[in-house]
PDB file of N, CA and C in Angstrom:
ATOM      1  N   UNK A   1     -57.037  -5.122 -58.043  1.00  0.00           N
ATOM      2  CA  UNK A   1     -56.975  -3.722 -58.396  1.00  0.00           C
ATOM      3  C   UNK A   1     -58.081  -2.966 -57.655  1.00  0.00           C
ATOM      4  N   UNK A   2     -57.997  -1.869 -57.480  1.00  0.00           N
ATOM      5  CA  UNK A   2     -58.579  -0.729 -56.601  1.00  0.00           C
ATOM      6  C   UNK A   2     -59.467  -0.070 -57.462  1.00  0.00           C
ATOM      7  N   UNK A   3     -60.897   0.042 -56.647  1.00  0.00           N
ATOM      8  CA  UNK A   3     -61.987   0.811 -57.193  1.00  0.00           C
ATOM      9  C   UNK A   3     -61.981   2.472 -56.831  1.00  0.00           C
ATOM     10  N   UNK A   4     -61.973   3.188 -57.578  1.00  0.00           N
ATOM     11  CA  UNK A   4     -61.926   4.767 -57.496  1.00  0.00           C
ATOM     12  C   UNK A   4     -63.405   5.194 -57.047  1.00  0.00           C
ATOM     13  N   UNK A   5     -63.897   5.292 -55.498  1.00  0.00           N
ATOM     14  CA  UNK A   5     -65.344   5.295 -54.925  1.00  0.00           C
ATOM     15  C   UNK A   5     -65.648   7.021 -55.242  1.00  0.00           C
ATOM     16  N   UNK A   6     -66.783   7.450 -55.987  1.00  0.00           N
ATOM     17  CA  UNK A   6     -67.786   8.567 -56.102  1.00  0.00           C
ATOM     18  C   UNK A   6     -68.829   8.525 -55.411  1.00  0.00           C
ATOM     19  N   UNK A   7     -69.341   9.710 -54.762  1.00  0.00           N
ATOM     20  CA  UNK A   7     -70.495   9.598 -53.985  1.00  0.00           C
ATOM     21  C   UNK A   7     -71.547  10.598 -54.746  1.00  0.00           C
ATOM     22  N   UNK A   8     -72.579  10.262 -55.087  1.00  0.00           N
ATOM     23  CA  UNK A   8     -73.462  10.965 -55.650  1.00  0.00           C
ATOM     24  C   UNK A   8     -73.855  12.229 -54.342  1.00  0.00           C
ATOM     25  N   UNK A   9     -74.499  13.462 -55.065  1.00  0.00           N
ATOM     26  CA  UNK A   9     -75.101  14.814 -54.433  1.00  0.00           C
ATOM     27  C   UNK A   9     -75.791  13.946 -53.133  1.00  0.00           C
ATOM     28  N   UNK A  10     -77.049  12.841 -53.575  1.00  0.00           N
ATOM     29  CA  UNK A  10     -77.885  12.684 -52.726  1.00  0.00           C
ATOM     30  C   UNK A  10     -77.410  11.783 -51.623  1.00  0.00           C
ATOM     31  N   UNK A  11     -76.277  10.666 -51.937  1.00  0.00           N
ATOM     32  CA  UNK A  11     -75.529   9.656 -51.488  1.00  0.00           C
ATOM     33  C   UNK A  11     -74.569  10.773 -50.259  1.00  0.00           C
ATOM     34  N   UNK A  12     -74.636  11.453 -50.706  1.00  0.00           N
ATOM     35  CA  UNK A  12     -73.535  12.132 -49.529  1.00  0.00           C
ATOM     36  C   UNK A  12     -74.381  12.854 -48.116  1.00  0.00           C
ATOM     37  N   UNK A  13     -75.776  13.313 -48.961  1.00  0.00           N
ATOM     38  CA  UNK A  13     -76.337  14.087 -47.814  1.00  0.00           C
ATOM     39  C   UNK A  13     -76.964  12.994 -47.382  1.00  0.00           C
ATOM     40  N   UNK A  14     -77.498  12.074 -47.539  1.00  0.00           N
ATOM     41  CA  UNK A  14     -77.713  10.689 -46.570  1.00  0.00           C
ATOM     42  C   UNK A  14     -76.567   9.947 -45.475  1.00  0.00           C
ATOM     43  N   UNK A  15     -75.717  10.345 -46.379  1.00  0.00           N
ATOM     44  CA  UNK A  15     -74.544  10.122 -45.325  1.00  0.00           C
ATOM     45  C   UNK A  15     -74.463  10.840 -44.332  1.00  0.00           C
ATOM     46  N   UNK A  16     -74.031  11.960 -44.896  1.00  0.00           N
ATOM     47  CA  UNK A  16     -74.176  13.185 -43.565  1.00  0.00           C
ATOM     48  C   UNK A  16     -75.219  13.322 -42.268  1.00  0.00           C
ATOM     49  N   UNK A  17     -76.027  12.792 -42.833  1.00  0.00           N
ATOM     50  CA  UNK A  17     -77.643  12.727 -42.297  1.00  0.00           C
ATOM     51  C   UNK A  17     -77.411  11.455 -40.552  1.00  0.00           C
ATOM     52  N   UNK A  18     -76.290  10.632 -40.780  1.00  0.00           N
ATOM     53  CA  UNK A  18     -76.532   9.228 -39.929  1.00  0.00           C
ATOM     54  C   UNK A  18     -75.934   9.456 -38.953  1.00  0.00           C
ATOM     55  N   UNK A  19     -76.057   8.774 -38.302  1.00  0.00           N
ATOM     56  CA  UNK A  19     -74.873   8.289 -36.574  1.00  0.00           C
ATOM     57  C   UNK A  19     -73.699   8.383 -37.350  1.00  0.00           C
ATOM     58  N   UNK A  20     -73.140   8.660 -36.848  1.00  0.00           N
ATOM     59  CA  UNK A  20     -71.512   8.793 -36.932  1.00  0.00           C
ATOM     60  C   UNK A  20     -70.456   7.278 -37.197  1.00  0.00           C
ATOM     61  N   UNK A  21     -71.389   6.350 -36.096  1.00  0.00           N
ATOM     62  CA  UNK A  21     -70.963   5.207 -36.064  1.00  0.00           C
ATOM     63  C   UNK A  21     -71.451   4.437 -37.130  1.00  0.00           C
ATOM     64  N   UNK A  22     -72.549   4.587 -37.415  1.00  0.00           N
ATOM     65  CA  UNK A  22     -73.592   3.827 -38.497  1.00  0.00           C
ATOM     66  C   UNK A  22     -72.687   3.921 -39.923  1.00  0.00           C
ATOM     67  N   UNK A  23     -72.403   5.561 -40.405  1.00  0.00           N
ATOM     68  CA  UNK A  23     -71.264   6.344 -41.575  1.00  0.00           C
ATOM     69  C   UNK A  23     -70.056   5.819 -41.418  1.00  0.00           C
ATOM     70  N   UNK A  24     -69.874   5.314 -40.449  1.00  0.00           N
ATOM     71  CA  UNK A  24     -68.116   4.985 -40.444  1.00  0.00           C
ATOM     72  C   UNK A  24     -68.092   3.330 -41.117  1.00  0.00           C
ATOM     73  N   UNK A  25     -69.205   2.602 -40.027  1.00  0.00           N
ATOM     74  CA  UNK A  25     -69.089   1.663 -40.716  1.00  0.00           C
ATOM     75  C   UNK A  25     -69.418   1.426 -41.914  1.00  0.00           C
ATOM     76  N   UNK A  26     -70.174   2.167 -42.714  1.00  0.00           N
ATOM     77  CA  UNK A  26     -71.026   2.241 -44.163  1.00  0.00           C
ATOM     78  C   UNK A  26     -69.265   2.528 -45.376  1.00  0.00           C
ATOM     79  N   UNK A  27     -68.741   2.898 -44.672  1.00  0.00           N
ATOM     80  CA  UNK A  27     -67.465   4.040 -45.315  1.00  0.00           C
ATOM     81  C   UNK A  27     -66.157   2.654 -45.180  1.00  0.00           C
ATOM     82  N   UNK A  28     -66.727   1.893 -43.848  1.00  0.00           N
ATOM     83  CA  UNK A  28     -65.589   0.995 -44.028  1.00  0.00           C
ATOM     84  C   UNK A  28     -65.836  -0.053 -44.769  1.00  0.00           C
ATOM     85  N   UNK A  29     -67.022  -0.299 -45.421  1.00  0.00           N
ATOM     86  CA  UNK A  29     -67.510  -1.523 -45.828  1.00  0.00           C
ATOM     87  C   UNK A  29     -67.351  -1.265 -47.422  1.00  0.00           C
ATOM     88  N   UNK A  30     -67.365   0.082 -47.606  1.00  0.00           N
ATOM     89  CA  UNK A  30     -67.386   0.621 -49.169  1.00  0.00           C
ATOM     90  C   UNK A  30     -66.228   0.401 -49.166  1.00  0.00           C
ATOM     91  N   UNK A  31     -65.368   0.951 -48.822  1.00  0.00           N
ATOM     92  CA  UNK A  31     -63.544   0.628 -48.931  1.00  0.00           C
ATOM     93  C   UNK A  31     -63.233  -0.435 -49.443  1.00  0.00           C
ATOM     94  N   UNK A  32     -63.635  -1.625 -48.188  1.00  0.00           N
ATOM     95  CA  UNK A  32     -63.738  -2.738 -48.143  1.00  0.00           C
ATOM     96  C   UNK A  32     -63.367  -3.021 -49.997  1.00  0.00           C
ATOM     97  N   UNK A  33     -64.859  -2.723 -50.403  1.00  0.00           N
ATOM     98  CA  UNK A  33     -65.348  -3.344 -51.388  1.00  0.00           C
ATOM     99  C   UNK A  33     -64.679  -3.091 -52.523  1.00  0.00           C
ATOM    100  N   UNK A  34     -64.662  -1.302 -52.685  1.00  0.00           N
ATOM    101  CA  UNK A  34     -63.356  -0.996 -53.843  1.00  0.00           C
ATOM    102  C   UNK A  34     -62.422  -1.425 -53.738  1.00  0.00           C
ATOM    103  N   UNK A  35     -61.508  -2.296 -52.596  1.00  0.00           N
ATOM    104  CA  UNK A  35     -60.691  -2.788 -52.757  1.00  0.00           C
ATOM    105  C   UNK A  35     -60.622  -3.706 -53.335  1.00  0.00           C
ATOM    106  N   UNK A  36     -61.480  -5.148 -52.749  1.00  0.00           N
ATOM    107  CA  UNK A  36     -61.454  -6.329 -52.963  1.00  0.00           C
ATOM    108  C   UNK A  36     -62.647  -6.420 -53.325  1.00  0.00           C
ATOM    109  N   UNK A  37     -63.275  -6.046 -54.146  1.00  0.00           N
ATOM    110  CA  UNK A  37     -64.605  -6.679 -54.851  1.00  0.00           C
ATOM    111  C   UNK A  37     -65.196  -7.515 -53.588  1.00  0.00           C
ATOM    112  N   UNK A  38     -65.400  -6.927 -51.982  1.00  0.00           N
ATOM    113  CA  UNK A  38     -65.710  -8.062 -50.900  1.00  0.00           C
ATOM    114  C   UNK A  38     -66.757  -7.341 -50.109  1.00  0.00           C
ATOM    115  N   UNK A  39     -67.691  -8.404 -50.475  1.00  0.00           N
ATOM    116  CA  UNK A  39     -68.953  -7.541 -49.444  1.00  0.00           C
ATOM    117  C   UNK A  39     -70.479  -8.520 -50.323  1.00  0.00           C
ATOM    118  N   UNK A  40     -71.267  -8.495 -49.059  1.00  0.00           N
ATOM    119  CA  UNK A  40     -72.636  -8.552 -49.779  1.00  0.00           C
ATOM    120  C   UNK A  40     -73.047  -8.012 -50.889  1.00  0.00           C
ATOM    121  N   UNK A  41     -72.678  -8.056 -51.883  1.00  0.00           N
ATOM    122  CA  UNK A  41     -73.583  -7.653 -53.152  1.00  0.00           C
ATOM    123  C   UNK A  41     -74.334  -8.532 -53.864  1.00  0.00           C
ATOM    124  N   UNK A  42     -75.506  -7.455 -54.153  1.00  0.00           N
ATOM    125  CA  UNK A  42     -76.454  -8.322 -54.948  1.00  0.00           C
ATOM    126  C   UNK A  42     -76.598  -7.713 -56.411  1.00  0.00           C
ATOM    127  N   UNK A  43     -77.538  -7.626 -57.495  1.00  0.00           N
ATOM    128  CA  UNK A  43     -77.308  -6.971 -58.454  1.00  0.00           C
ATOM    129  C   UNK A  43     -79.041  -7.097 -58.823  1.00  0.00           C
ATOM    130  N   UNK A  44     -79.634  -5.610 -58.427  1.00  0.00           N
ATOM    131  CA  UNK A  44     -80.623  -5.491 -58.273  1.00  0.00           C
ATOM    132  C   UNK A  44     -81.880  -5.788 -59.328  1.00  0.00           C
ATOM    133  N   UNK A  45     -82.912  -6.754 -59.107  1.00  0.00           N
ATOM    134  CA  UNK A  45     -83.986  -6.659 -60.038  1.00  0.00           C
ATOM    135  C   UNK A  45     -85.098  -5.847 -60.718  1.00  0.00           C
ATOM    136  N   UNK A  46     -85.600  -5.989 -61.665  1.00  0.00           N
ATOM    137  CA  UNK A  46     -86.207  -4.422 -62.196  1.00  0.00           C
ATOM    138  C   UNK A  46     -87.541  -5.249 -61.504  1.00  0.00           C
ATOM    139  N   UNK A  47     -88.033  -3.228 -61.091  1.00  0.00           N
ATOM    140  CA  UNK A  47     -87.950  -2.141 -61.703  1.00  0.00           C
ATOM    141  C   UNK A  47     -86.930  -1.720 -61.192  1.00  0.00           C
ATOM    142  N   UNK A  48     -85.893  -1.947 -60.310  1.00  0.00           N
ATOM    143  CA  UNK A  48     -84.553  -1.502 -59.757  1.00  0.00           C
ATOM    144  C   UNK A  48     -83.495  -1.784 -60.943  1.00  0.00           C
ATOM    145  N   UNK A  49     -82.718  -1.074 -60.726  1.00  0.00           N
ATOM    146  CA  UNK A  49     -81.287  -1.257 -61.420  1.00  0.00           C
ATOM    147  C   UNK A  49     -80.092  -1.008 -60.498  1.00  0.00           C
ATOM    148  N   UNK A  50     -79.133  -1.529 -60.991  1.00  0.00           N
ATOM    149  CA  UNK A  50     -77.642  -0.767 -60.427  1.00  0.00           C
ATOM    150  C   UNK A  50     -77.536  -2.448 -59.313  1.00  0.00           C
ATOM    151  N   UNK A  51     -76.994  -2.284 -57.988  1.00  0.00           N
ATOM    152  CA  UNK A  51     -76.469  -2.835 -57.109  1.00  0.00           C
ATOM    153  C   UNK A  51     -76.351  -2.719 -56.067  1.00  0.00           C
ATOM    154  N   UNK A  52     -76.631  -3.427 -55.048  1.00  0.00           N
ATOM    155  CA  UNK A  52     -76.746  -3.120 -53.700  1.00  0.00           C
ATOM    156  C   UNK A  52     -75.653  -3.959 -53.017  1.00  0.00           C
ATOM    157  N   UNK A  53     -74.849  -2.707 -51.797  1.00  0.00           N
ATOM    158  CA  UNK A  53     -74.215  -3.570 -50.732  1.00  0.00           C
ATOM    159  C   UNK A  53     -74.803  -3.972 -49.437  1.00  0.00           C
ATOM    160  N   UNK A  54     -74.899  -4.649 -48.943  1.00  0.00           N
ATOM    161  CA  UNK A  54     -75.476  -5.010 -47.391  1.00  0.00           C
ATOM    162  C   UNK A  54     -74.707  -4.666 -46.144  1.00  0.00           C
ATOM    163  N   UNK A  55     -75.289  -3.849 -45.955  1.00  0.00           N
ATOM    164  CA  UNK A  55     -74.327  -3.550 -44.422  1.00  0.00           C
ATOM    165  C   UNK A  55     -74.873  -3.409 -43.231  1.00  0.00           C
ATOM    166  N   UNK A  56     -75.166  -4.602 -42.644  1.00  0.00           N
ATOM    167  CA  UNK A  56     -76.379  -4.602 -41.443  1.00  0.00           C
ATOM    168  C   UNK A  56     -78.009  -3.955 -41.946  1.00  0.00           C
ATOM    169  N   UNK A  57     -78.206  -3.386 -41.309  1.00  0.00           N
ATOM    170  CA  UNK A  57     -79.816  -2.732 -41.601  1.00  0.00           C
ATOM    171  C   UNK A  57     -79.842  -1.858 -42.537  1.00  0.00           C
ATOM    172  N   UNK A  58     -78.594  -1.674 -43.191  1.00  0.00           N
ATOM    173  CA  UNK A  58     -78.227  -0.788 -44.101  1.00  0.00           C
ATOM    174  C   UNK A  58     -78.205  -1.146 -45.723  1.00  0.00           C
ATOM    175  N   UNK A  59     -78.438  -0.345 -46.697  1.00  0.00           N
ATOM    176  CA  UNK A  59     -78.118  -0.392 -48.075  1.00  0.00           C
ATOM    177  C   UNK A  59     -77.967   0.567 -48.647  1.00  0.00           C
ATOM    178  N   UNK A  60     -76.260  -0.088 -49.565  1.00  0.00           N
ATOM    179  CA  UNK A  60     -75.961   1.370 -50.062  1.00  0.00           C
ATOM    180  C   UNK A  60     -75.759   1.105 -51.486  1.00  0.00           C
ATOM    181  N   UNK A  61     -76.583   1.526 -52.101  1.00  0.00           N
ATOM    182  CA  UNK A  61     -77.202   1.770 -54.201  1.00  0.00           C
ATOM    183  C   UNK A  61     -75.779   1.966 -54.404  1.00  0.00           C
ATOM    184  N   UNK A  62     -75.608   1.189 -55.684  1.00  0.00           N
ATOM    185  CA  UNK A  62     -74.161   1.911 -56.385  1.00  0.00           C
ATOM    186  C   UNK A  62     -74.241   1.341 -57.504  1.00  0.00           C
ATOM    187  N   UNK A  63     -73.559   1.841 -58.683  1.00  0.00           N
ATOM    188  CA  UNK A  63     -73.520   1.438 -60.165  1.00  0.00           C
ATOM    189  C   UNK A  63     -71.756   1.319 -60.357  1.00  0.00           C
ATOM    190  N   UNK A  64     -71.613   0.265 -61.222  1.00  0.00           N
ATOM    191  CA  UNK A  64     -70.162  -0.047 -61.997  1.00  0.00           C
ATOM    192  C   UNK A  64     -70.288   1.016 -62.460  1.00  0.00           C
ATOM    193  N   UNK A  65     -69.317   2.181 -62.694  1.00  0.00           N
ATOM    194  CA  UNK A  65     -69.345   3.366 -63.559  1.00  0.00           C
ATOM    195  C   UNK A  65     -69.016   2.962 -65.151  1.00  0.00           C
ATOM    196  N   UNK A  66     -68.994   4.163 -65.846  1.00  0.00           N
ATOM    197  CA  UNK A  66     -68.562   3.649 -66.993  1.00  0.00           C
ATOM    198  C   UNK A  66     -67.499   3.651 -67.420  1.00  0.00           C
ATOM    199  N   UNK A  67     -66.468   4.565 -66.882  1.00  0.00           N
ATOM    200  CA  UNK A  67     -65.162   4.502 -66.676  1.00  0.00           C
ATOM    201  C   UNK A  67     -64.378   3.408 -66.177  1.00  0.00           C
ATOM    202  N   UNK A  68     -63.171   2.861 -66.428  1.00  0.00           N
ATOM    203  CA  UNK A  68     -62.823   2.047 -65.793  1.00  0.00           C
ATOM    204  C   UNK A  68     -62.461   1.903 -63.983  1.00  0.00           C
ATOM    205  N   UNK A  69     -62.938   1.013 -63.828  1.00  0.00           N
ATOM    206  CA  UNK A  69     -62.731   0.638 -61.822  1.00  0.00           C
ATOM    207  C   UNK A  69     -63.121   2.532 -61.138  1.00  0.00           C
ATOM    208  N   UNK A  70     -64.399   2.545 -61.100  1.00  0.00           N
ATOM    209  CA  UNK A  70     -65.144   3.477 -60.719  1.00  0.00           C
ATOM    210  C   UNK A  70     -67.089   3.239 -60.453  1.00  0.00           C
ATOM    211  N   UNK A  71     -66.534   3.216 -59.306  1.00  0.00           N
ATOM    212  CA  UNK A  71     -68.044   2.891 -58.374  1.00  0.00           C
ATOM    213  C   UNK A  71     -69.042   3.784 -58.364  1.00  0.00           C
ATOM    214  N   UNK A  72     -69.851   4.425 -58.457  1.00  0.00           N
ATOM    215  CA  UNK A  72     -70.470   5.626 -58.066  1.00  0.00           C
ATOM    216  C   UNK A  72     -71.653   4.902 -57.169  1.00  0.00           C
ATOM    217  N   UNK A  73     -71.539   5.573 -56.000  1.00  0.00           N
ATOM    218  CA  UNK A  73     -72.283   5.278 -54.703  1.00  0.00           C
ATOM    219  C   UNK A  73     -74.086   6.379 -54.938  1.00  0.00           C
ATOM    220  N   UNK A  74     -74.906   5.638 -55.486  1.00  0.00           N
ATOM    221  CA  UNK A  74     -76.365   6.657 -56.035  1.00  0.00           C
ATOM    222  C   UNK A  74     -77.062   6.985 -54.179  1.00  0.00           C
ATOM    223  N   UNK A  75     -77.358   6.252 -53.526  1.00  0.00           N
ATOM    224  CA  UNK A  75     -77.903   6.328 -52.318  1.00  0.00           C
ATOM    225  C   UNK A  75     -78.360   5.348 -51.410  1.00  0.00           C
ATOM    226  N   UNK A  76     -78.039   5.737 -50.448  1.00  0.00           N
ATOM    227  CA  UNK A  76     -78.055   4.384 -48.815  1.00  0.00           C
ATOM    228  C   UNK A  76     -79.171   5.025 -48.061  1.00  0.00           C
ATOM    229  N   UNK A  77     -80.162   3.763 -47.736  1.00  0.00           N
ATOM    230  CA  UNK A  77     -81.158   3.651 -47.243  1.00  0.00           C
ATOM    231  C   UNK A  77     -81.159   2.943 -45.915  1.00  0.00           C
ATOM    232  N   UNK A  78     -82.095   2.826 -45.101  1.00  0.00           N
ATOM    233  CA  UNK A  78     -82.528   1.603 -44.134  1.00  0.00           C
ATOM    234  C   UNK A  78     -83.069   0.456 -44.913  1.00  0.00           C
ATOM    235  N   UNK A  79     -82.986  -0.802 -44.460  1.00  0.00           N
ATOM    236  CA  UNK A  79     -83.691  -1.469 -45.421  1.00  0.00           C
ATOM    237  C   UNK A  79     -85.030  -1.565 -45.114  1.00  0.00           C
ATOM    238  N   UNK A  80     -85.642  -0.818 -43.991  1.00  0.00           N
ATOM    239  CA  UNK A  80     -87.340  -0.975 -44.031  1.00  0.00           C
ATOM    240  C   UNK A  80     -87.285   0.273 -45.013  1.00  0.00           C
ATOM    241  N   UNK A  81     -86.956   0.740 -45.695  1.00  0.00           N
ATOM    242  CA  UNK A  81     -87.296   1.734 -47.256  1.00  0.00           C
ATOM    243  C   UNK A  81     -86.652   1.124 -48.287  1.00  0.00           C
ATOM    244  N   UNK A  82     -85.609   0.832 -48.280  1.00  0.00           N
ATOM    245  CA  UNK A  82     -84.757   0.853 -49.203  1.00  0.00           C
ATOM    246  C   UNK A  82     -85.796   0.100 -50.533  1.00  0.00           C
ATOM    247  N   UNK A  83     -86.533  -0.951 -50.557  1.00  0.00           N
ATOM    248  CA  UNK A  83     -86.982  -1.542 -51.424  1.00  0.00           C
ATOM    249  C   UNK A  83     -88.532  -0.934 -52.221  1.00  0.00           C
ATOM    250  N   UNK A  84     -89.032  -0.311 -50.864  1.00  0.00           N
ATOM    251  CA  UNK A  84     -90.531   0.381 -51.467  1.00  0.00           C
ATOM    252  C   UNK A  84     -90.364   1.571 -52.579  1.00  0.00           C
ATOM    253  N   UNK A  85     -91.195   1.512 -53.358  1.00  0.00           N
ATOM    254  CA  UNK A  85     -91.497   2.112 -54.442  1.00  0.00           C
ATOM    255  C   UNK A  85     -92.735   2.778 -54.448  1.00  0.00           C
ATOM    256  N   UNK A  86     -93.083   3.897 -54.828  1.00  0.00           N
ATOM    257  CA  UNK A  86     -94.547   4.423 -54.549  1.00  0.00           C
ATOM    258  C   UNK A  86     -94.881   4.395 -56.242  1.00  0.00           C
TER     259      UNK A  86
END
């Protein structure tokens, strides 16, 4: 069964923000995933929450929604940030 993908306010202007090529593949890998539950995921440790996909040098935050089969995509990083915390 098929995941219904949401992109959060900030998740989108990070998107907007990338190579073109970098977004496409980020967009094909999310697909990917709402489709077939298929992809690098991990399921993040605190002080993190939610879930991360791996997509080359890439990571893109997302939470099981609370609705049924609904992803919400929170925000995609590089992974030299993605993990630091100030």
């Amino acid at each position: 069964m098929s995941w219904r993908v949401e992109w959060s306010r900030r998740a989108r202007k990070e998107a907007r923000a990338l190579d073109r090529q970098v977004r496409e593949r980020l967009v094909e890998a999310i697909d990917r995933m709402a489709e077939a539950e298929h992809g690098d995921i991990t399921s993040l440790k605190k002080p993190l929450s939610g879930y991360r996909l791996r997509v080359g040098d890439w990571r893109v935050f997302f939470e099981w929604g609370e609705e049924p089969h609904i992803i919400l995509i929170t925000h995609i990083e590089h992974r030299s940030e993605a993990y630091r915390r100030e």
